[in-house]
C-alpha atoms as a PDB file:
ATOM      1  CA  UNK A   1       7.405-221.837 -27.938  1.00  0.00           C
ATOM      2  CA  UNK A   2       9.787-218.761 -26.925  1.00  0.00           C
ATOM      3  CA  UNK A   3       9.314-216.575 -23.462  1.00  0.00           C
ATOM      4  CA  UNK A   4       7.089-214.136 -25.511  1.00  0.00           C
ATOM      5  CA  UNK A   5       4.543-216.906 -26.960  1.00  0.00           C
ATOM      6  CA  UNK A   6       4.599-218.794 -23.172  1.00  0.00           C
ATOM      7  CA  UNK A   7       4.099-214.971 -21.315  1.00  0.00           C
ATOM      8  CA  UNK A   8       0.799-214.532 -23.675  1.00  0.00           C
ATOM      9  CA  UNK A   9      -0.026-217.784 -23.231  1.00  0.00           C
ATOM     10  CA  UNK A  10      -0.155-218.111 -19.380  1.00  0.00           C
ATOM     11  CA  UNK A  11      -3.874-216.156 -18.604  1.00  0.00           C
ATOM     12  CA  UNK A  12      -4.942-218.918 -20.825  1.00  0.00           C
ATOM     13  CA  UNK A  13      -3.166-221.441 -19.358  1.00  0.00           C
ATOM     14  CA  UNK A  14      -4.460-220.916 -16.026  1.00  0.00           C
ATOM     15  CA  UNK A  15      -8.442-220.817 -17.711  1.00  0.00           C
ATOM     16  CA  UNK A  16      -7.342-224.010 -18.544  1.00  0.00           C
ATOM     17  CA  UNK A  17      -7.926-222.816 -22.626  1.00  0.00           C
ATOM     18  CA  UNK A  18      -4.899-224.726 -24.024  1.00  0.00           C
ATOM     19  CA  UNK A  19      -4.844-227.857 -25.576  1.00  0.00           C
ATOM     20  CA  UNK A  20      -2.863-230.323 -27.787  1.00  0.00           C
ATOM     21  CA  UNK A  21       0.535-229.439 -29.282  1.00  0.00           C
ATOM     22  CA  UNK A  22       0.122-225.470 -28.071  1.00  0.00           C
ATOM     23  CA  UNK A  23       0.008-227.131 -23.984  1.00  0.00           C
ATOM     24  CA  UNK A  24       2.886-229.331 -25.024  1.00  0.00           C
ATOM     25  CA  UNK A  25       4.827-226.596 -26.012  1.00  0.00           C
ATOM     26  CA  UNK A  26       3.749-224.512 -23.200  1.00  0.00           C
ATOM     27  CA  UNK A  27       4.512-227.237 -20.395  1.00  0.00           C
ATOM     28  CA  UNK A  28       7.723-228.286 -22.093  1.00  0.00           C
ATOM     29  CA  UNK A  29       9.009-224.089 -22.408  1.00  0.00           C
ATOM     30  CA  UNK A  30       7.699-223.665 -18.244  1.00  0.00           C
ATOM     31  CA  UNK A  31       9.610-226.942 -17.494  1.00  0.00           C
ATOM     32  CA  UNK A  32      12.532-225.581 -19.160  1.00  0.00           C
ATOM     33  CA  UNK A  33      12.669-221.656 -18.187  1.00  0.00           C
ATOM     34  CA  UNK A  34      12.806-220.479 -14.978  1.00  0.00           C
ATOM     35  CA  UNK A  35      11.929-216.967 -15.849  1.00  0.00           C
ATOM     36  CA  UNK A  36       8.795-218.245 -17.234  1.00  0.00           C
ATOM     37  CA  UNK A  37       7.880-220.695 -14.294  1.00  0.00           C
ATOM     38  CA  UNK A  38       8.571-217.649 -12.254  1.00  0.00           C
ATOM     39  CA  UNK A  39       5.610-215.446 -14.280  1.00  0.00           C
ATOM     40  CA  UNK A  40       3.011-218.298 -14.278  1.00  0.00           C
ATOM     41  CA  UNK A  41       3.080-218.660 -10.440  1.00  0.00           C
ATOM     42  CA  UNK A  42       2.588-215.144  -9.791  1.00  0.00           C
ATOM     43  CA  UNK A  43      -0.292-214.908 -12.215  1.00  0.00           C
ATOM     44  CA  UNK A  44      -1.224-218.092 -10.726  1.00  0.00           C
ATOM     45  CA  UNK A  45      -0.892-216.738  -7.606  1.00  0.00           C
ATOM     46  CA  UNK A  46      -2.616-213.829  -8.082  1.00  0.00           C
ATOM     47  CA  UNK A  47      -5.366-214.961 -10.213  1.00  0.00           C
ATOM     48  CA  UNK A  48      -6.432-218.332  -7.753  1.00  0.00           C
ATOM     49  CA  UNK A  49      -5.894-216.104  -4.988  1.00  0.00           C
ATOM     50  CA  UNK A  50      -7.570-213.302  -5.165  1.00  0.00           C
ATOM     51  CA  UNK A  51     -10.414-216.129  -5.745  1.00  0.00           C
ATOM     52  CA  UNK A  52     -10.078-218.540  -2.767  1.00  0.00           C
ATOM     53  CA  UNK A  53      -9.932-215.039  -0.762  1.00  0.00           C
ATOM     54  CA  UNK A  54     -13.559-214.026  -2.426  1.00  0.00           C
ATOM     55  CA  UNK A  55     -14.537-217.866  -1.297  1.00  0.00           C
ATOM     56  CA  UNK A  56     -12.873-217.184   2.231  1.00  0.00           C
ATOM     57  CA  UNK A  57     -11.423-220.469   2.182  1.00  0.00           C
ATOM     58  CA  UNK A  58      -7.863-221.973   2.908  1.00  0.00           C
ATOM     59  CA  UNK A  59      -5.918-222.722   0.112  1.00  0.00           C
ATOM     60  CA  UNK A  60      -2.437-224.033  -0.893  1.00  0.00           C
ATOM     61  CA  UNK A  61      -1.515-222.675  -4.606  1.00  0.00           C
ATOM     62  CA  UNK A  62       1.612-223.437  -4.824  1.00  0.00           C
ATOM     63  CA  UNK A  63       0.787-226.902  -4.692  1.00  0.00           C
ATOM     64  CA  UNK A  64      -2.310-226.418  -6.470  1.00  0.00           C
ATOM     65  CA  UNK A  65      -0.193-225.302  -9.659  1.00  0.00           C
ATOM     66  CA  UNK A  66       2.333-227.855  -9.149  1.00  0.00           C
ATOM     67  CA  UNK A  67      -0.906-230.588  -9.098  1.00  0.00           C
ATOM     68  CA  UNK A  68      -1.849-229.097 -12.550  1.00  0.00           C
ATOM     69  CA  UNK A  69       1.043-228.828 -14.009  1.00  0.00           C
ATOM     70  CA  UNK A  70       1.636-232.157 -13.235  1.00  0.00           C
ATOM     71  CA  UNK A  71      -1.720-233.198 -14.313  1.00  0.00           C
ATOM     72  CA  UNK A  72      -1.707-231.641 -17.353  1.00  0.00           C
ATOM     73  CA  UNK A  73       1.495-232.714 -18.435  1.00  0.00           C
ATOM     74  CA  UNK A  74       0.520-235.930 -17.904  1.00  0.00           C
ATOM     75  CA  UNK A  75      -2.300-235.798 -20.158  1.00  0.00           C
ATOM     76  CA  UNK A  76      -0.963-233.965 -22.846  1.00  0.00           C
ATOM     77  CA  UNK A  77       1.705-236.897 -23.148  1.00  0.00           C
ATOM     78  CA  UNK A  78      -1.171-239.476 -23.354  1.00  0.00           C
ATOM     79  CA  UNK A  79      -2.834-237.632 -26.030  1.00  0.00           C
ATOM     80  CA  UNK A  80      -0.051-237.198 -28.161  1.00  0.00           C
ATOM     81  CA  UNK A  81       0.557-240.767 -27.796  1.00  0.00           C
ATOM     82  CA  UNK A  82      -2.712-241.854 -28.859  1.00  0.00           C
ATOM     83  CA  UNK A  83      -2.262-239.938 -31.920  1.00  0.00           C
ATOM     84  CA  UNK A  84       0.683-241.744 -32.937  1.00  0.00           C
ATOM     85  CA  UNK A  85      -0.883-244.909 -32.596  1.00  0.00           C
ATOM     86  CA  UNK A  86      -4.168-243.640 -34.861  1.00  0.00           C
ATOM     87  CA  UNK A  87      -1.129-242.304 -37.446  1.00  0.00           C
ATOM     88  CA  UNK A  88       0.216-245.815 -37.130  1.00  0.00           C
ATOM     89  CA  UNK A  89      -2.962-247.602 -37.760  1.00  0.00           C
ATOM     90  CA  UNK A  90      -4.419-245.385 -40.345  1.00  0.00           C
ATOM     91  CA  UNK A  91      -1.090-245.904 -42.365  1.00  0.00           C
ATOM     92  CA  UNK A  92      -1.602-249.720 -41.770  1.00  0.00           C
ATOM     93  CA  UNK A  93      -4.940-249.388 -43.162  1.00  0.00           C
ATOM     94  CA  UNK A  94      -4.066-247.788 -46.377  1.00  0.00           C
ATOM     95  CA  UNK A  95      -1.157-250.052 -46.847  1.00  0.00           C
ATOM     96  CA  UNK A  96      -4.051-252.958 -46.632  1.00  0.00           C
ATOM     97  CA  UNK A  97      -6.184-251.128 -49.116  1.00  0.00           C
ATOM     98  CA  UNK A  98      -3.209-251.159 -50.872  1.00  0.00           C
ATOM     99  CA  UNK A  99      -1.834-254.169 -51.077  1.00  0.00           C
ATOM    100  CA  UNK A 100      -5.736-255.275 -51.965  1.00  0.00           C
ATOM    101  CA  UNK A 101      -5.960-253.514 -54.809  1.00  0.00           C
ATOM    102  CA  UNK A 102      -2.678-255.122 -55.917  1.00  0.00           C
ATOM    103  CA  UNK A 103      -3.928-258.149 -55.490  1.00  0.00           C
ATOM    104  CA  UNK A 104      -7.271-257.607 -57.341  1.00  0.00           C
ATOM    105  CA  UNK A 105      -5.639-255.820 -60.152  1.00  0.00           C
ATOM    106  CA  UNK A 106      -3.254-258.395 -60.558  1.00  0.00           C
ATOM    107  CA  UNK A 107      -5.558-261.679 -60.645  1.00  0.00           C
END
């Protein structure tokens, strides 16, 4: 994902709309560009804000975005490793169809 794609991206980013490989990319590109860390905290910023302010109640965003960042990453990485593992055991259960077949075709 380049600056462009992550600078669209961020409204829905923050209505927490992204999933899968498109929040991978977007967490990796945030972790990795400062320009675009910059842009999501003020659009975090401004968008949680002006909404804790409507609530009238204390708030620390900064953190708050750091929390789901954090969060987020760390779910996105579990997901993509559980769909290694189902790649890894769906290819281990054709290669047992397989190797059945084989063995039925050749008796």
């Amino acid at each position: 994902m380049d600056c462009k794609e992550t600078q669209k991206a961020i409204p829905r980013f923050i209505r927490d709309e992204l999933e899968g490989r498109e929040l991978q990319a977007f967490l990796n590109h945030v972790e990795s560009c400062e320009e675009c860390k910059e842009e999501l905290s003020i659009q975090y910023l401004v968008t949680e804000g002006m909404s804790h302010l409507e609530k009238d109640s204390t708030f620390d965003l900064q953190g708050s975005l750091e929390a789901k960042l954090s969060g987020l990453g760390k779910k996105s990485k579990v997901r993509e490793r559980a769909i290694t593992v189902m790649y890894v055991l769906e290819t281990i259960a054709i290669l047992a169809v397989i190797a059945m077949t084989v063995l039925v075709i050749t008796k």
